[in-house]
N, C-alpha and C. Protein backbone atom coordinates (compact mmCIF):
# COMPACT_ATOMS: atom_id res chain seq x y z
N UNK A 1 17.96 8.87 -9.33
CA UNK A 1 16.77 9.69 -9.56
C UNK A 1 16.81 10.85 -8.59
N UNK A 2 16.60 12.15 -9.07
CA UNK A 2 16.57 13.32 -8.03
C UNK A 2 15.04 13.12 -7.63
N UNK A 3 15.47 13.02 -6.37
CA UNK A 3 13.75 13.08 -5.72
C UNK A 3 12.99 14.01 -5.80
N UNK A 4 13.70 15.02 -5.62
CA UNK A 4 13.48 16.77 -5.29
C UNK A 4 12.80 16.93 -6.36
N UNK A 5 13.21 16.40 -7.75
CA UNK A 5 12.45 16.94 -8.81
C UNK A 5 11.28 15.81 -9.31
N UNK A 6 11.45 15.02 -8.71
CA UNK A 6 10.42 14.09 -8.92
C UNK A 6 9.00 14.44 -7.77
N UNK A 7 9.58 14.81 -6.89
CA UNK A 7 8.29 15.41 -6.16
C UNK A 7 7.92 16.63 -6.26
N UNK A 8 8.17 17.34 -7.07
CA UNK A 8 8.43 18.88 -7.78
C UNK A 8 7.12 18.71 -8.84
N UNK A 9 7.47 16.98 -9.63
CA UNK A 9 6.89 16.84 -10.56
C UNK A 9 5.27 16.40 -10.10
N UNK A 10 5.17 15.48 -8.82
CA UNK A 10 4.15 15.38 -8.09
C UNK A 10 3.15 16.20 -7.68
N UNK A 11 4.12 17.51 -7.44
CA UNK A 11 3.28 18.38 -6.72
C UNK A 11 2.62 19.28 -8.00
N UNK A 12 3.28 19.26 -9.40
CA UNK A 12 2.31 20.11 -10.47
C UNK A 12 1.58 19.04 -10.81
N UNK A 13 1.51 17.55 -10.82
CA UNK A 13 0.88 17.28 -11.46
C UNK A 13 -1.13 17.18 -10.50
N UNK A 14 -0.25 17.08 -9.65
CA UNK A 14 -1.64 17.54 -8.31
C UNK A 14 -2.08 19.01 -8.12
N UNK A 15 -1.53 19.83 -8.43
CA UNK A 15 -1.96 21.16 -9.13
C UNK A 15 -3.02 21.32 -9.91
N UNK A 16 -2.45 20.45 -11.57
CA UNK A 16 -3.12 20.31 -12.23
C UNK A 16 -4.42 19.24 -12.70
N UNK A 17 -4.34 18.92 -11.44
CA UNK A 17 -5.25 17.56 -11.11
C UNK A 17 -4.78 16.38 -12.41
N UNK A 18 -3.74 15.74 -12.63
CA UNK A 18 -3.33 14.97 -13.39
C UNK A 18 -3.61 13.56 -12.07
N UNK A 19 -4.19 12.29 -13.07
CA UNK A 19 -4.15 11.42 -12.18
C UNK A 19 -3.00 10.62 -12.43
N UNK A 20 -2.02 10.63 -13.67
CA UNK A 20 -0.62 9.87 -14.08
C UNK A 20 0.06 10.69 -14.40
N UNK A 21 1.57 10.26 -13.88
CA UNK A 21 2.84 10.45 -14.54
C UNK A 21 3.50 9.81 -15.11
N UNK A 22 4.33 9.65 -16.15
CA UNK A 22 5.46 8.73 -16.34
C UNK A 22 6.83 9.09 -15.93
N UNK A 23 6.53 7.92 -15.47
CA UNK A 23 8.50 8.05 -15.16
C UNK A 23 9.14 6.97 -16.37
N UNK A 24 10.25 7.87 -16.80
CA UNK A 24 10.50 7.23 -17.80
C UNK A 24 12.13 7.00 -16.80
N UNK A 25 12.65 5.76 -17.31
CA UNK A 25 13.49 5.18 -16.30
C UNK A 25 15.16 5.36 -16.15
N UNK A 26 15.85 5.37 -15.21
CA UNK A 26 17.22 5.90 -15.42
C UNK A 26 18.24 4.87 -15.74
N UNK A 27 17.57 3.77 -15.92
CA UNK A 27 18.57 2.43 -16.26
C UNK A 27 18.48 2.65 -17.53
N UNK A 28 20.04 3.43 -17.64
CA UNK A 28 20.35 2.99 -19.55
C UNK A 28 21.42 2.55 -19.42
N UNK A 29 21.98 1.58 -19.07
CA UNK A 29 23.18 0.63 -18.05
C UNK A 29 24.22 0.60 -19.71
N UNK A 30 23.56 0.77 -20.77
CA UNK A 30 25.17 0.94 -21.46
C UNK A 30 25.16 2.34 -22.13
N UNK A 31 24.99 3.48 -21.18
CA UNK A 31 25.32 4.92 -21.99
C UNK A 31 27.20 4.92 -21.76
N UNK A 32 27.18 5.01 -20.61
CA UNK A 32 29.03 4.55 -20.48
C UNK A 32 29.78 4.01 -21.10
N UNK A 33 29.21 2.74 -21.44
CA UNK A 33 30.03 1.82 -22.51
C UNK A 33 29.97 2.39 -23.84
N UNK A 34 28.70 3.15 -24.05
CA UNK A 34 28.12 3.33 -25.62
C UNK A 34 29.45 4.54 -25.99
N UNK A 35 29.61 5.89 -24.60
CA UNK A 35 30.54 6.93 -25.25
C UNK A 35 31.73 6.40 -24.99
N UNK A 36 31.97 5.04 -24.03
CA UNK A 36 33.24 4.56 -24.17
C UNK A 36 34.28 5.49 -22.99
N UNK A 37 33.04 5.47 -21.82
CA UNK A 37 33.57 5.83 -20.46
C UNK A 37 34.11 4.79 -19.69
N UNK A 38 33.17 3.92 -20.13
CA UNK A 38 33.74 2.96 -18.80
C UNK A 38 33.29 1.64 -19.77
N UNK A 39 33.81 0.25 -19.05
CA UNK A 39 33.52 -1.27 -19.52
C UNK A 39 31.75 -1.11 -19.67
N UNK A 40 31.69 -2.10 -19.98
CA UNK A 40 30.14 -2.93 -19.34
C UNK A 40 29.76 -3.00 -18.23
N UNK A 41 29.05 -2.48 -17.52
CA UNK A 41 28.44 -2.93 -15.94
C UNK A 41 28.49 -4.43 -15.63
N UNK A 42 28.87 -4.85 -14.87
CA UNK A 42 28.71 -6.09 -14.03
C UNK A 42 27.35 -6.42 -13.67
N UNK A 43 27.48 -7.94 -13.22
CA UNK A 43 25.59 -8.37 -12.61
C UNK A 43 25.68 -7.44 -11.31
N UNK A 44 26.85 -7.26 -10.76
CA UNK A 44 26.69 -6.63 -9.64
C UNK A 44 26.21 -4.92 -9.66
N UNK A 45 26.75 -4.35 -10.25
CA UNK A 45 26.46 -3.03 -10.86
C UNK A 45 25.06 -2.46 -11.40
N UNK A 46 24.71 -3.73 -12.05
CA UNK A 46 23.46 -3.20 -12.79
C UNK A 46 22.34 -3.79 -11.09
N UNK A 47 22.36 -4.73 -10.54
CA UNK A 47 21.97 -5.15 -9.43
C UNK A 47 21.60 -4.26 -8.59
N UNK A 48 22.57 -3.73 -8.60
CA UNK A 48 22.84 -1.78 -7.28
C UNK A 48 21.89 -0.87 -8.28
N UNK A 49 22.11 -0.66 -9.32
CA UNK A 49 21.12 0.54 -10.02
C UNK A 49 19.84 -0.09 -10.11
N UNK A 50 19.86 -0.64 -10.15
CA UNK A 50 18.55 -1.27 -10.70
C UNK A 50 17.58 -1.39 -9.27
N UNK A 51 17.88 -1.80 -8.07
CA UNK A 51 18.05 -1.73 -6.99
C UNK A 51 17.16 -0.09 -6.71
N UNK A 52 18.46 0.65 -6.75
CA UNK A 52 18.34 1.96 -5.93
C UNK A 52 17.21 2.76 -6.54
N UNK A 53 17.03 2.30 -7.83
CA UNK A 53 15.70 2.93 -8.81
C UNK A 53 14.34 2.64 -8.18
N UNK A 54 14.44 1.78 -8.31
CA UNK A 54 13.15 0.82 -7.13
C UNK A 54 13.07 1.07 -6.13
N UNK A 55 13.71 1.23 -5.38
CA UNK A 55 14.03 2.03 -3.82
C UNK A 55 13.44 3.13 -3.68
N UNK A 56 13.90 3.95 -4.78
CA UNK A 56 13.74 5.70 -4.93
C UNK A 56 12.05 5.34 -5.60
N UNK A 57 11.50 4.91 -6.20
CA UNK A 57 10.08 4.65 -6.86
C UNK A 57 9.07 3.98 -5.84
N UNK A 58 9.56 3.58 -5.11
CA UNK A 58 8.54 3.02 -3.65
C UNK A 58 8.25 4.17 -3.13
N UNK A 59 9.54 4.78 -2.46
CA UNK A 59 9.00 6.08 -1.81
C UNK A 59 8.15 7.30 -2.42
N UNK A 60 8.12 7.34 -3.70
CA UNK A 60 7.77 8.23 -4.51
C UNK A 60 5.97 7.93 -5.15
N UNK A 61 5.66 6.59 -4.74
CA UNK A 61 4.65 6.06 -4.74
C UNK A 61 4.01 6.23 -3.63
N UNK A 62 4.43 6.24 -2.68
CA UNK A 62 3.61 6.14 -1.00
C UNK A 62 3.16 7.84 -1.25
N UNK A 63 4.18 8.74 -2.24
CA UNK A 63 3.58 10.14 -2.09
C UNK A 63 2.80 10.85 -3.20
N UNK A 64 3.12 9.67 -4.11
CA UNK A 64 2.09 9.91 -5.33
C UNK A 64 0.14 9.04 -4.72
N UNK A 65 0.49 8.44 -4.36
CA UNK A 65 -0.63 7.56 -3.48
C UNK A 65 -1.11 8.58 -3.01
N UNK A 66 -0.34 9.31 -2.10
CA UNK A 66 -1.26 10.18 -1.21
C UNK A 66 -2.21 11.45 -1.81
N UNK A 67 -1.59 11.79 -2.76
CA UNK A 67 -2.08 12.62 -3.69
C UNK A 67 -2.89 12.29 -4.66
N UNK A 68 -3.11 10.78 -4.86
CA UNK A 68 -4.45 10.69 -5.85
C UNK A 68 -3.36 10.34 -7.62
N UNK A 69 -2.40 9.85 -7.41
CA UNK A 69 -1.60 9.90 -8.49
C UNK A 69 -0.76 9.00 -8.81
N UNK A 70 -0.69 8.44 -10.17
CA UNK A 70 -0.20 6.71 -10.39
C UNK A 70 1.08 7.60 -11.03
N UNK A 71 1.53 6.46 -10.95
CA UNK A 71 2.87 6.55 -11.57
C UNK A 71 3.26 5.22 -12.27
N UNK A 72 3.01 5.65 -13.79
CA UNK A 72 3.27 4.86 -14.88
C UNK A 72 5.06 4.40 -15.40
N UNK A 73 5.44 3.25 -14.85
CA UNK A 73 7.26 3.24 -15.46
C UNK A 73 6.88 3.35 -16.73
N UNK A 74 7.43 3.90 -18.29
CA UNK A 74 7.77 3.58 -18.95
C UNK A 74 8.65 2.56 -19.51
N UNK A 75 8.00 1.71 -20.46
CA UNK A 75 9.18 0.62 -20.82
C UNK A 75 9.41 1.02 -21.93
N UNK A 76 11.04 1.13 -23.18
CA UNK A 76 11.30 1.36 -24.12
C UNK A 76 12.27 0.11 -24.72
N UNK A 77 11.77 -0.04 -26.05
CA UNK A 77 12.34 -0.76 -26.90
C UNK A 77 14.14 -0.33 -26.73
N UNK A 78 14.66 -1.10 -27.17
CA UNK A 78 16.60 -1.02 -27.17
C UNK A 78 16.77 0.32 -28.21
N UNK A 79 17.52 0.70 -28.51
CA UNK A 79 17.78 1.47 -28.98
C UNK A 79 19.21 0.70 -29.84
N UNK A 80 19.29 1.69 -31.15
CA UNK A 80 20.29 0.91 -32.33
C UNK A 80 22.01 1.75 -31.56
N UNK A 81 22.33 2.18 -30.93
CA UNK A 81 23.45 2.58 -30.25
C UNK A 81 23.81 1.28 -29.14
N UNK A 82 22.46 1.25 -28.40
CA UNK A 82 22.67 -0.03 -27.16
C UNK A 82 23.30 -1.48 -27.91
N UNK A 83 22.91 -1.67 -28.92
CA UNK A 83 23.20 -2.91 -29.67
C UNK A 83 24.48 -2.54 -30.64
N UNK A 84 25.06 -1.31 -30.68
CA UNK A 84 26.56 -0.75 -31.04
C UNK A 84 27.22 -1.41 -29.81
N UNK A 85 27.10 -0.82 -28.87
CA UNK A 85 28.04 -0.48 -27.86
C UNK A 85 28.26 -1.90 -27.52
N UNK A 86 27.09 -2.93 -27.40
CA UNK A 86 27.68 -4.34 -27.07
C UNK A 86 28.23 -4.89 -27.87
N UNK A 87 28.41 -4.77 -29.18
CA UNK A 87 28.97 -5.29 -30.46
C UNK A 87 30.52 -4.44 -30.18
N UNK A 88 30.68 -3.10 -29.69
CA UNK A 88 31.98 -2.33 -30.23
C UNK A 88 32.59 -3.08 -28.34
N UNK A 89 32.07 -3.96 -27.64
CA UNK A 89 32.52 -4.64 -26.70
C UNK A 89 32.69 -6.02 -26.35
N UNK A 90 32.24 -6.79 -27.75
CA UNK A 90 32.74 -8.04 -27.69
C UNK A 90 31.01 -9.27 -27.19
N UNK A 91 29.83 -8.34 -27.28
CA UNK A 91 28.87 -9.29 -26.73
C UNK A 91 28.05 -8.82 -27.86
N UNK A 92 27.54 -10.41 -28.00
CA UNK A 92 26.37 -10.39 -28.85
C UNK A 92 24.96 -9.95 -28.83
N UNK A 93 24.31 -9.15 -29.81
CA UNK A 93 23.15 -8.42 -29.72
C UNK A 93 21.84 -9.08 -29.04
N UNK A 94 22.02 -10.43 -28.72
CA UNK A 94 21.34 -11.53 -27.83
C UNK A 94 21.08 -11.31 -26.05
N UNK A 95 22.32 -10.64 -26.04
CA UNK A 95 22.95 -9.81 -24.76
C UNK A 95 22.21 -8.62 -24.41
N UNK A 96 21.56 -7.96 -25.11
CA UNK A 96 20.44 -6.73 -24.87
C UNK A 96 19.94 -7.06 -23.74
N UNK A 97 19.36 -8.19 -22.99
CA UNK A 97 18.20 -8.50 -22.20
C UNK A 97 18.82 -8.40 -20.53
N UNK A 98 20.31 -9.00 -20.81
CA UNK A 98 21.07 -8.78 -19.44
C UNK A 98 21.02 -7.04 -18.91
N UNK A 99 21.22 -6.23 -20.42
CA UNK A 99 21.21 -4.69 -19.63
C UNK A 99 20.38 -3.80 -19.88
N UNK A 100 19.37 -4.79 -20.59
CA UNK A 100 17.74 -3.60 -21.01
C UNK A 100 17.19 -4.08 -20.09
N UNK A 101 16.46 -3.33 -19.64
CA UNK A 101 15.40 -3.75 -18.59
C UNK A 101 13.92 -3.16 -19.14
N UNK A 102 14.18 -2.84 -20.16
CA UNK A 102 12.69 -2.21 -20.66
C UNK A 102 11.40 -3.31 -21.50
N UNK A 103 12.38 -4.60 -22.01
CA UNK A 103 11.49 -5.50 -22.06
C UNK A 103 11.47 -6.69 -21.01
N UNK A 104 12.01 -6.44 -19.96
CA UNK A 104 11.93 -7.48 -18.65
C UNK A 104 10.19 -7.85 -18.43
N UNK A 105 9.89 -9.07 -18.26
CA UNK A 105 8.36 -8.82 -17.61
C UNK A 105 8.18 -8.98 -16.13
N UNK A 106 9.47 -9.26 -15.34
CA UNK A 106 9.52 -9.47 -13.89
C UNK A 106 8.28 -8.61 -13.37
C-alpha cells in the first residue's frame, strides 16, 4: 500500500469533511498466477502480505482517527478469473478461501 497516497487520500477526505473511506484491499494473492507470472503464493507468502497490509492499515488508522475518519476495508466476492487461475494450476475451486481473504470473517 503507498502510504503517501493513502494519506493524500486522508487529507481530501478531511477537506471535504468526509467521515469514511474505503480502502479497498491489495490482497489479490492470485493476479500473478492468474497472468501466469509466477506459481501460487505459499502459506508463507500470503502470511507476509497479508501481514504488511495490516501493518500499513493500523498506522493509517491512528491518522484517520485523528482526523475524525473511519476507514471502511472493503470485502469482495472472488472473482470468475481467481477460480481460472486455480483450476489452470491444479487446485480446486474449494481452494478460493486459502487466497481470498474477502470472505474471511477473522
Amino acid at each position: 500500500m503507498g502510504q503517501q497516497v493513502f494519506r493524500s487520500c486522508l487529507e481530501l477526505a478531511a477537506q471535504i469533511r468526509a467521515e469514511v473511506i474505503v480502502h479497498h484491499s491489495a490482497q489479490i494473492a492470485l493476479r500473478a498466477a492468474d497472468q501466469d507470472t509466477d506459481e501460487l503464493p505459499d502459506a508463507d507468502g500470503l502470511c507476509t502480505s497479508w501481514q504488511m497490509e495490516t501493518t500499513a492499515l493500523q498506522v493509517m488508522a491512528l491518522e484517520a482517527d485523528a482526523r475524525g475518519i473511519a476507514i471502511a476495508v472493503e470485502n469482495r466476492d472472488p472473482h470468475l478469473w481467481e477460480f481460472a487461475a486455480l483450476k489452470r494450476h491444479g487446485q480446486r475451486a474449494e481452494e478460493i478461501a486459502t487466497y481470498h481473504q474477502g470472505g474471511n470473517q477473522q
